[in-house]
Protein backbone atom coordinates (compact mmCIF):
# COMPACT_ATOMS: atom_id res chain seq x y z
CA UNK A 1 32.46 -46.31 8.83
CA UNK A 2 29.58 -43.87 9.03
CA UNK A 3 27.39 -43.52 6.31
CA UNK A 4 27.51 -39.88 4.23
CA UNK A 5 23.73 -39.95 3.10
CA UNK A 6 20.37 -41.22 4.62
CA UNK A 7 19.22 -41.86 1.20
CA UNK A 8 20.27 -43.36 -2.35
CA UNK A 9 17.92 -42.72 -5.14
CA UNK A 10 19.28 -44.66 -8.10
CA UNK A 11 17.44 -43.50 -11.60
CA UNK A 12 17.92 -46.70 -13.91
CA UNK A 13 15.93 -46.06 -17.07
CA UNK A 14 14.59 -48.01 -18.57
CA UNK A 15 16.66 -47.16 -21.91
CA UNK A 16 14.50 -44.26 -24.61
CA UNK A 17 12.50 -42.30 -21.63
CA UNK A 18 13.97 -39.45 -21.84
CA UNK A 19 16.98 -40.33 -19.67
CA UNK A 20 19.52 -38.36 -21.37
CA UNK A 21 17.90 -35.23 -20.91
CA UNK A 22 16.69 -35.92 -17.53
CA UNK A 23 20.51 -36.79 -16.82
CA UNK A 24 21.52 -33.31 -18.41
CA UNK A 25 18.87 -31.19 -16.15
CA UNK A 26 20.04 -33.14 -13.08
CA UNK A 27 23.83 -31.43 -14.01
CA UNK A 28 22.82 -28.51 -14.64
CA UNK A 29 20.60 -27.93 -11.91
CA UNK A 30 23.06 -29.51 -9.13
CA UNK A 31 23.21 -26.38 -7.28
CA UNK A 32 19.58 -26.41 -6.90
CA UNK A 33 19.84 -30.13 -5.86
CA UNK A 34 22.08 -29.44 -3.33
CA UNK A 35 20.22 -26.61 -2.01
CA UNK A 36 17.61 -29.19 -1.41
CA UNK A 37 20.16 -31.34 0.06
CA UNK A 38 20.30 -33.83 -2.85
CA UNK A 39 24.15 -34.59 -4.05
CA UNK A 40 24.61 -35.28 -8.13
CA UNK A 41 28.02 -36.63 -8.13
CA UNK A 42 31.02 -36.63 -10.76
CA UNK A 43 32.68 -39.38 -10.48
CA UNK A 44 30.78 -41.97 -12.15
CA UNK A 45 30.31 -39.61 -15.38
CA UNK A 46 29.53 -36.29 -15.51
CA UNK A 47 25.72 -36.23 -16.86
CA UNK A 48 25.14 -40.34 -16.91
CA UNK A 49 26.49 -42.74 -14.22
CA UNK A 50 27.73 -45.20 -16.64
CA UNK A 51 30.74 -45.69 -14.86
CA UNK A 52 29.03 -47.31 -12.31
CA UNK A 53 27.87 -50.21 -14.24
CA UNK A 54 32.00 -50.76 -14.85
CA UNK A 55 32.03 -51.48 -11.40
CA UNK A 56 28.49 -53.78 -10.41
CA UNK A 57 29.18 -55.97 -14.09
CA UNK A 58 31.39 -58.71 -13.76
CA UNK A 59 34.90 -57.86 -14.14
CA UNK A 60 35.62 -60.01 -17.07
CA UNK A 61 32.78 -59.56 -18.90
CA UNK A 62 34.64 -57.26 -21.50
CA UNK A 63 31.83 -55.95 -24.16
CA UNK A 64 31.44 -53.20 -26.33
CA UNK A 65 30.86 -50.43 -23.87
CA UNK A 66 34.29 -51.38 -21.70
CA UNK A 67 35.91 -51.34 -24.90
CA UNK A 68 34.64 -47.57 -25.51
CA UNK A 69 35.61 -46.87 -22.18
CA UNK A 70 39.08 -47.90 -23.34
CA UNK A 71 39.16 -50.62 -20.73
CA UNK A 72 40.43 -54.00 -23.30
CA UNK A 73 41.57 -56.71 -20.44
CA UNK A 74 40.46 -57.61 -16.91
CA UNK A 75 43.47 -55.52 -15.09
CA UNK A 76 42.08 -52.21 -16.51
CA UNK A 77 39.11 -53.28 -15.29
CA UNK A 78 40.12 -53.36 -11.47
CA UNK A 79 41.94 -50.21 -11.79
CA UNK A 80 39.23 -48.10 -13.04
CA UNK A 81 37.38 -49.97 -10.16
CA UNK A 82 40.49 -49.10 -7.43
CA UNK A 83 40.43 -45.27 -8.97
CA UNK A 84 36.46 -45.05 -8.36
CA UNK A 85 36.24 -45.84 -5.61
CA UNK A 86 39.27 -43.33 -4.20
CA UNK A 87 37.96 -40.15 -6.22
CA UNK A 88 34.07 -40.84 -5.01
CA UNK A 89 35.47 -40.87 -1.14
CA UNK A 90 37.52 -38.08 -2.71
CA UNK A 91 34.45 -36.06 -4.06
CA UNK A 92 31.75 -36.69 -1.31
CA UNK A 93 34.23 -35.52 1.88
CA UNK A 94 33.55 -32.06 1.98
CA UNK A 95 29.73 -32.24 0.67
CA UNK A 96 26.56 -32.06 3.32
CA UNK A 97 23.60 -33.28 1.34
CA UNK A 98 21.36 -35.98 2.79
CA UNK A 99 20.54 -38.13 -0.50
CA UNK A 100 22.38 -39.41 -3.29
CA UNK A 101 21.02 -39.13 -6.82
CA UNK A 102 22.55 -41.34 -9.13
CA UNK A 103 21.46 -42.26 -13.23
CA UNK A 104 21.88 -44.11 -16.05
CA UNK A 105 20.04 -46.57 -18.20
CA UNK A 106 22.60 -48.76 -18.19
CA UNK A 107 21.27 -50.25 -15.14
CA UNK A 108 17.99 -51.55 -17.19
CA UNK A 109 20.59 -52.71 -20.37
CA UNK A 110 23.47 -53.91 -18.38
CA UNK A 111 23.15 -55.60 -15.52
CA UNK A 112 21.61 -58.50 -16.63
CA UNK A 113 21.44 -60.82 -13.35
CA UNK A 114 20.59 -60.57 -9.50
CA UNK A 115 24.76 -60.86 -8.78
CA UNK A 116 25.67 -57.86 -10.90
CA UNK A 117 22.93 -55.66 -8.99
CA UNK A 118 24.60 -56.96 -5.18
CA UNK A 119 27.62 -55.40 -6.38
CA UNK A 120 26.07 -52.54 -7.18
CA UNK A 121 24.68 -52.36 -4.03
CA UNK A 122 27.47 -53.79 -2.20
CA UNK A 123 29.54 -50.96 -2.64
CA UNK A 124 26.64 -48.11 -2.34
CA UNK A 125 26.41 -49.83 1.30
CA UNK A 126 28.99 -48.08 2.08
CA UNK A 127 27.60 -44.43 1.61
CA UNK A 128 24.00 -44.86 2.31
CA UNK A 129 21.60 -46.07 5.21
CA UNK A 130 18.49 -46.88 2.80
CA UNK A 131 17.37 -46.72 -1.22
CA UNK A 132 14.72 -45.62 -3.38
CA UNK A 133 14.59 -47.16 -7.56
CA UNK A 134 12.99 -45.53 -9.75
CA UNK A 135 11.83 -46.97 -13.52
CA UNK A 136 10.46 -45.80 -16.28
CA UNK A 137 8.42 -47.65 -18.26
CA UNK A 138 7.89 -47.26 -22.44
CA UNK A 139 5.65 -49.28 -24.48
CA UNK A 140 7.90 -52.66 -26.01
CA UNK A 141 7.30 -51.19 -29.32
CA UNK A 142 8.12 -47.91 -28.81
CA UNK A 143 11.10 -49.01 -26.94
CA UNK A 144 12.32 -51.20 -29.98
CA UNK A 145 11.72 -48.25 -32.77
CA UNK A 146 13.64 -45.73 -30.52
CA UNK A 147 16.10 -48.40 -30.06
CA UNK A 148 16.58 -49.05 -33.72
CA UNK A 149 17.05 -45.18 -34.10
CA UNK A 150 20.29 -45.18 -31.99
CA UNK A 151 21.78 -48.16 -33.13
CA UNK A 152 21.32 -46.79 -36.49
CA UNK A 153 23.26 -43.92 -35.19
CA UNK A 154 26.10 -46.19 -33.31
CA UNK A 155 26.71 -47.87 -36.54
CA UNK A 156 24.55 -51.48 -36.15
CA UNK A 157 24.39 -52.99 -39.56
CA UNK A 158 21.80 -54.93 -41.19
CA UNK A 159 19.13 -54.35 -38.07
CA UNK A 160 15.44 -54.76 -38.10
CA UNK A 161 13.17 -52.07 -36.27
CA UNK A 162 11.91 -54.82 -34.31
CA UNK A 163 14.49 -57.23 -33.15
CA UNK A 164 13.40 -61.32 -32.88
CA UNK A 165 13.61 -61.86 -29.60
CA UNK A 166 11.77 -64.03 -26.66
CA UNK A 167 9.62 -63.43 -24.02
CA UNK A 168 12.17 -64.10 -21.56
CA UNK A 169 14.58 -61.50 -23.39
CA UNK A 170 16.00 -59.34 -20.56
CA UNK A 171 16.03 -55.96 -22.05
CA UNK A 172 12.38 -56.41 -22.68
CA UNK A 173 11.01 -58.26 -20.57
CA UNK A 174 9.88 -55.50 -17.76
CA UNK A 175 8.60 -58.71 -15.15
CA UNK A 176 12.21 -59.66 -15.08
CA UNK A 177 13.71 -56.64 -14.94
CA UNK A 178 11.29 -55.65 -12.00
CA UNK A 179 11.85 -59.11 -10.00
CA UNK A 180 15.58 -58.26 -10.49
CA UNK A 181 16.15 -55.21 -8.51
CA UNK A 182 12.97 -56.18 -5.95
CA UNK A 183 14.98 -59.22 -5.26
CA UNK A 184 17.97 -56.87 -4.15
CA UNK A 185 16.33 -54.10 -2.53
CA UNK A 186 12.68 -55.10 -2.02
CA UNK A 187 9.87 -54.22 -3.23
CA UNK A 188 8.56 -51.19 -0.97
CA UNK A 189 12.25 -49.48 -2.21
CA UNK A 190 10.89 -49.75 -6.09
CA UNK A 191 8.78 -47.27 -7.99
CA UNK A 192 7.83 -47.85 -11.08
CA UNK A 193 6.29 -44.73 -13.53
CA UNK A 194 4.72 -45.16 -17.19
CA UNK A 195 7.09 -43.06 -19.40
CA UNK A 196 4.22 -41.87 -22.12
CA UNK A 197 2.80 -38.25 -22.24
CA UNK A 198 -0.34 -39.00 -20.69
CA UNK A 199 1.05 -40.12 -17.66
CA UNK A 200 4.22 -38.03 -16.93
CA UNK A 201 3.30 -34.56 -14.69
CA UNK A 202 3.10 -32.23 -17.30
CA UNK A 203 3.91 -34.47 -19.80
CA UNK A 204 7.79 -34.26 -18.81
CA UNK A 205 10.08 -36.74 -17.47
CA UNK A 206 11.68 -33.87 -15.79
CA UNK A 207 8.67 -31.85 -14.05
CA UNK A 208 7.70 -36.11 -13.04
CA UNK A 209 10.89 -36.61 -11.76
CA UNK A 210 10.95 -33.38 -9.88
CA UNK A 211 7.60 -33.87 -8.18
CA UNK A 212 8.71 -37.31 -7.55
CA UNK A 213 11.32 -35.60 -5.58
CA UNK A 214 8.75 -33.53 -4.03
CA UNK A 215 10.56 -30.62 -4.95
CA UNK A 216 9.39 -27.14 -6.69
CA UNK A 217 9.74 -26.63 -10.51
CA UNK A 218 9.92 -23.41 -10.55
CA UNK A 219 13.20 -23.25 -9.06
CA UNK A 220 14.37 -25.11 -11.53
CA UNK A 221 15.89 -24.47 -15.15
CA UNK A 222 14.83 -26.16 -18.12
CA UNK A 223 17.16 -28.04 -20.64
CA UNK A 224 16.22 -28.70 -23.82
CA UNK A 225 15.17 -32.29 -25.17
CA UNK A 226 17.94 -33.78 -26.85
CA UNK A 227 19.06 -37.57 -27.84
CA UNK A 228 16.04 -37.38 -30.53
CA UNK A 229 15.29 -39.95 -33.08
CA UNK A 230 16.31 -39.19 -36.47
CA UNK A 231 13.78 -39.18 -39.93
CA UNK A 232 12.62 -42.19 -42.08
CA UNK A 233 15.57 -40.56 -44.84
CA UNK A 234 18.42 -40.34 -42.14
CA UNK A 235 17.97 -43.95 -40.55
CA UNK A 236 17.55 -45.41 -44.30
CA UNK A 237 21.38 -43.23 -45.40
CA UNK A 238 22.90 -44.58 -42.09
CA UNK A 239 21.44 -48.69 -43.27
CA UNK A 240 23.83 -47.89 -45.97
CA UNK A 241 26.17 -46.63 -44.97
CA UNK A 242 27.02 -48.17 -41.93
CA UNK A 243 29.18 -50.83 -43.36
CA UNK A 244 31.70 -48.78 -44.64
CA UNK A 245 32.20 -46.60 -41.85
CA UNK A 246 31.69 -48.70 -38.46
CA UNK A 247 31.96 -47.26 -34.45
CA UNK A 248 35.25 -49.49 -33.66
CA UNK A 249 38.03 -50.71 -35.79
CA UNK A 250 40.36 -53.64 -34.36
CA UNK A 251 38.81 -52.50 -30.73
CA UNK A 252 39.45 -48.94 -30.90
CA UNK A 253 36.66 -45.89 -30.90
CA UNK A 254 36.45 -44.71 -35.17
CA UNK A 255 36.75 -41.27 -34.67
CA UNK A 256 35.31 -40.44 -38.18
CA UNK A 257 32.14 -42.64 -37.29
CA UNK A 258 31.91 -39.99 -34.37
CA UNK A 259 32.09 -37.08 -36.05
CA UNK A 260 29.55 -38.57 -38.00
CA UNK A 261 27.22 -39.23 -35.34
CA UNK A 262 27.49 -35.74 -34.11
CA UNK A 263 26.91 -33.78 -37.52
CA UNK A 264 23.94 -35.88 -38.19
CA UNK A 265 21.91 -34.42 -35.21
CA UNK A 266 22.13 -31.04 -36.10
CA UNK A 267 19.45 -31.17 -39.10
CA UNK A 268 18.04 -34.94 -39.00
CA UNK A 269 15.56 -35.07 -35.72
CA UNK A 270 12.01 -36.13 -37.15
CA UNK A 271 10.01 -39.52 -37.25
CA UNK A 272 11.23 -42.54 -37.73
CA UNK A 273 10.61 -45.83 -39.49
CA UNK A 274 7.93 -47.84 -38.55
CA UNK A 275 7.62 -51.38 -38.75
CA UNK A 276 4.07 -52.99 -39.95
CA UNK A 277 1.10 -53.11 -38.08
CA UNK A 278 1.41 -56.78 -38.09
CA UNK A 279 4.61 -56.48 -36.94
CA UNK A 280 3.67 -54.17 -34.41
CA UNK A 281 1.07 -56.59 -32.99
CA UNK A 282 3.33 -59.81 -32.91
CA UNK A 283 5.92 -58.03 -31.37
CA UNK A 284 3.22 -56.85 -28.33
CA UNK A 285 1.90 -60.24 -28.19
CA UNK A 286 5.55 -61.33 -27.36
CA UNK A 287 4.95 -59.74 -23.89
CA UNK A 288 1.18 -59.98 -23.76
CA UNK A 289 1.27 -62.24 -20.36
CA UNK A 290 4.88 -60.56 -18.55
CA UNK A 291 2.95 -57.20 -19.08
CA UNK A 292 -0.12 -58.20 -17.52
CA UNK A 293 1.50 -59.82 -14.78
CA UNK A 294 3.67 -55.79 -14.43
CA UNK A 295 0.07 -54.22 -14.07
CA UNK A 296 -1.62 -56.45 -11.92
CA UNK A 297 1.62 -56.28 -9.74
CA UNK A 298 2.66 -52.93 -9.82
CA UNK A 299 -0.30 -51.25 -12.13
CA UNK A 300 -3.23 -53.00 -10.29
CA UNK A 301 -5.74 -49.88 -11.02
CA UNK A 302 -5.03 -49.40 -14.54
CA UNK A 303 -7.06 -51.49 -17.30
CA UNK A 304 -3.68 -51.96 -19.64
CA UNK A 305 -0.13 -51.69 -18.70
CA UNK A 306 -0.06 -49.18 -22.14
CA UNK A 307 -1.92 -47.88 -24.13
CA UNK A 308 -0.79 -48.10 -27.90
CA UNK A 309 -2.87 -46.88 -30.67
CA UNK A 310 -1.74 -49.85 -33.68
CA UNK A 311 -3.64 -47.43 -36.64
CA UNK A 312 -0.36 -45.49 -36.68
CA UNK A 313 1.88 -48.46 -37.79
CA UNK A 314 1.50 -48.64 -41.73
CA UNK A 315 -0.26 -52.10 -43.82
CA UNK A 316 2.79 -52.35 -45.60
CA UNK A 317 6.97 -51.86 -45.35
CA UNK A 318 7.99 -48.77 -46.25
CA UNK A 319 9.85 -48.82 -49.78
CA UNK A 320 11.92 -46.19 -51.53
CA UNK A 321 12.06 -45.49 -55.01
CA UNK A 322 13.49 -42.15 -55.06
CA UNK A 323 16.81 -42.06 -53.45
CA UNK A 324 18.02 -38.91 -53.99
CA UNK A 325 17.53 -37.84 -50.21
CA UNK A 326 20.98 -39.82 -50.03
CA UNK A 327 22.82 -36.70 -52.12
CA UNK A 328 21.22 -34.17 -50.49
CA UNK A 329 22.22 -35.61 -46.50
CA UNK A 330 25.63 -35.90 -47.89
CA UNK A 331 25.49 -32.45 -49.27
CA UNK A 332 24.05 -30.87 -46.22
CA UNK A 333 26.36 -32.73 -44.05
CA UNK A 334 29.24 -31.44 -45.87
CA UNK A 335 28.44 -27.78 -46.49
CA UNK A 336 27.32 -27.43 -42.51
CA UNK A 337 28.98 -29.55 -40.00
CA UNK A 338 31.02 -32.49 -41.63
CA UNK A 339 33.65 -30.23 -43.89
CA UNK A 340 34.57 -28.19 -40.60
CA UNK A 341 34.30 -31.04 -38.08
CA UNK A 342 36.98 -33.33 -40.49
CA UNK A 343 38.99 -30.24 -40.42
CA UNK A 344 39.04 -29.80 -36.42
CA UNK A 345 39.32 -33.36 -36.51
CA UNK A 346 42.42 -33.02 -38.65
CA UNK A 347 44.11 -30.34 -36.90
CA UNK A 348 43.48 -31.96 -32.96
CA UNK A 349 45.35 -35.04 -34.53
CA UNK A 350 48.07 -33.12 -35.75
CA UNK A 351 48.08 -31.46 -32.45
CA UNK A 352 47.63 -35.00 -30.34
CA UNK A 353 50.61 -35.97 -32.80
CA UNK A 354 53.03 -33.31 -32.15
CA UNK A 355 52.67 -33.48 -28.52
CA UNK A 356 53.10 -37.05 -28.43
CA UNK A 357 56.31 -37.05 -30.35
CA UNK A 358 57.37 -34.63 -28.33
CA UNK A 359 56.34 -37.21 -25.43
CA UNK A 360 58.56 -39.73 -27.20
CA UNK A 361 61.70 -37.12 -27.70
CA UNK A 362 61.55 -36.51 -23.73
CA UNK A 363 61.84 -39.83 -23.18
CA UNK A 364 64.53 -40.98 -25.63
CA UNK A 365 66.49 -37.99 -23.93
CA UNK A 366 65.81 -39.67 -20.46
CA UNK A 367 66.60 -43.00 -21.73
CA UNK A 368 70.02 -41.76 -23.55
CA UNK A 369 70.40 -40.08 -20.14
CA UNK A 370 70.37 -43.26 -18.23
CA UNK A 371 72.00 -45.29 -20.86
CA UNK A 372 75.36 -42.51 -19.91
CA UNK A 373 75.31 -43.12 -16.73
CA UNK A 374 74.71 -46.99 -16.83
CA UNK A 375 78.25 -47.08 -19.20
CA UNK A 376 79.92 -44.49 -16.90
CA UNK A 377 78.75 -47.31 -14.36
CA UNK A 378 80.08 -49.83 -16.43
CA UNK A 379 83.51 -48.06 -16.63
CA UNK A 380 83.49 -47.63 -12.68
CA UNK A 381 82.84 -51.17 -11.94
CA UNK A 382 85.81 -52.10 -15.08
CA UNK A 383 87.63 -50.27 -13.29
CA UNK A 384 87.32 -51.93 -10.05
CA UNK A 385 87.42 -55.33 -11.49
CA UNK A 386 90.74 -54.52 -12.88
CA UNK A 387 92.18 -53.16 -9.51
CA UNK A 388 90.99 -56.35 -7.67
CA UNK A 389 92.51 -58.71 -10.19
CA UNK A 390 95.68 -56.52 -9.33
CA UNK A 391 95.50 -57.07 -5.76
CA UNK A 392 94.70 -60.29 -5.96
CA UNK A 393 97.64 -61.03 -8.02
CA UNK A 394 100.22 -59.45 -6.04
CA UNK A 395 98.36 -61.27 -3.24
CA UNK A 396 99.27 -64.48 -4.91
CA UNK A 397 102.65 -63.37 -6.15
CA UNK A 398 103.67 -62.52 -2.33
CA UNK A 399 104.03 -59.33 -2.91
């Protein structure tokens, strides 16, 4: 089979650098990509590729994110596979582009081993002749404070802002992350970038990636940032809340916890808790050695793999004694967003209701349908019965 593009360059993260919005200018600006004869695709998700990690992880590794995706059991895993595979052949047929662009961060979060990543690749063999990663890099600390942000916002309970991990952790350690895809597609294919402002062109993930593509911004349109951390008030409101309003019950998606999610980002962006600056610097020295070993490796011209100013971390935890911010997110939540999102929310379930009774009255009708004809069957083959019994009597009679 020939090979649709000369090049794949797969965009995996690392997680809080901007990826989102980096994944949002990439759709919006496909017609510009393909004018430069790079190909966005749809199939693996429409902004992030996330669907592609369904196929490199291991098929029964069922976690959290399958069970978002609705996929609860190892066959719907396969199909899903089976169905991405047809619609990518499906999509790329009648395109011309010479490289494939494809992102998500799940890469960095979720493929966790050298197998997953030769599946990955395995099936991208298929479609491409060579392959170009591309990594960016955020401070541990940084990383972990984002981090805490979003799971804040996915409904995590009872979380730190830094998380007690080890060096060898996997989703922080950047060595093994690195020595992970080199060991797949070698190191010459791997280019690694330090996601901070200082050292993005223009201070801009998307102006970097764009020159990374040696491409010209100008003809490109600019997205706004979004995916933004919330303020010290919001993160402490979600802590308590949280319990009593979690992201899946018995398996399935909470739907209120979603509308939740989404009301909260019209009016909470800001900063963020902060951890202590002790806790800042044992959580750096965690990775003292793996990130000297990333510069000298990949950073050999830089004095420090990052550069992180500890005076902005506070001497002590931060403590509320006033919580009346807690009354006044509710109140904002419900006189802007939250009072007409529970009402849309109320109304599409009606909606998804009616239409799936009527679902169930179609097929009651089919299944009385069939249930008529299977007596009028019945009757037929009664009726036989009784005319051979006849025959066969008279047979025996002589008759």
């Amino acid at each position: 089979m020939s090979k649709e593009f000369d090049e794949c360059i797969i965009h995996i993260g690392t997680e809080k650098t901007g990826t989102t919005t980096l994944q949002k200018f990439f759709r919006q600006n496909e017609l510009n990509l393909d004018k430069n004869h790079i190909f966005y695709p749809k199939t693996f998700g429409n902004d992030n590729h996330g669907k592609l990690f369904v196929f490199a992880s291991y098929s029964k590794k069922i976690d959290s994110l399958k069970l978002m995706l609705g996929l609860n059991n190892l066959q719907e895993v396969e199909i899903i596979k089976k169905k991405l595979i047809s619609s990518f052949h499906e999509e790329i047929k009648n395109q011309n582009c010479k490289k494939l662009l494809l992102s998500t961060e799940l890469f960095h979060s979720r493929l966790t081993n050298n197998e997953e990543i030769k599946f990955l690749k395995n099936f991208l063999d298929d479609f491409t002749k060579s392959y170009k990663i591309i990594v960016y890099l955020r401070s541990q600390i940084d990383l972990a404070t984002s981090k805490y942000s979003e799971l804040l916002k996915d409904g995590e309970m009872g979380i730190s802002i830094l998380p007690d991990v080890e060096e060898n952790n996997q989703y922080y350690n950047y060595e093994k992350l690195l020595a992970r895809w080199e060991k797949v597609f070698g190191r010459d294919n791997i280019n690694v970038k330090i996601f901070s402002e200082n050292n993005l062109i223009g201070g801009d993930i998307k102006k970097d990636f764009i020159n990374y593509l040696n491409l010209n911004w100008n003809d490109f349109q600019e997205v706004e940032n979004i995916n933004l951390s919330l303020n010290s008030e919001t993160q402490l409101f979600l802590l308590g809340i949280n319990p009593y309003l979690p992201a899946l019950i018995d398996g399935k998606v909470n739907l209120s916890r979603r509308i939740l999610k989404r009301s909260l980002l019209q009016n909470t962006i800001g900063k963020g808790l902060l951890p202590t600056r002790e806790e800042a610097l044992r959580f750096f020295n965690i990775f003292r050695n793996s990130n000297e070993n990333v510069r000298k490796k990949w950073f050999p011209g830089r004095e420090k793999l990052f550069d992180i100013d500890f005076n902005k971390f506070p001497n002590e935890t931060c403590t509320i004694k006033d919580h009346s911010f807690v009354f006044k997110i509710f109140a904002d939540l419900w006189s802007s967003n939250l009072q007409k999102d529970l009402i849309l929310f109320t109304h599409k379930a009606q909606k998804e209701i009616r239409l799936r009774n009527e679902e169930l009255r179609a097929r009651n009708q089919e299944i009385l349908k069939k249930n008529k004809e299977l007596r009028a069957r019945n009757q037929e083959i009664l009726k036989k019965n009784k005319e051979l019994r006849e025959r066969l009597e008279k047979k025996n009679l002589g008759i």
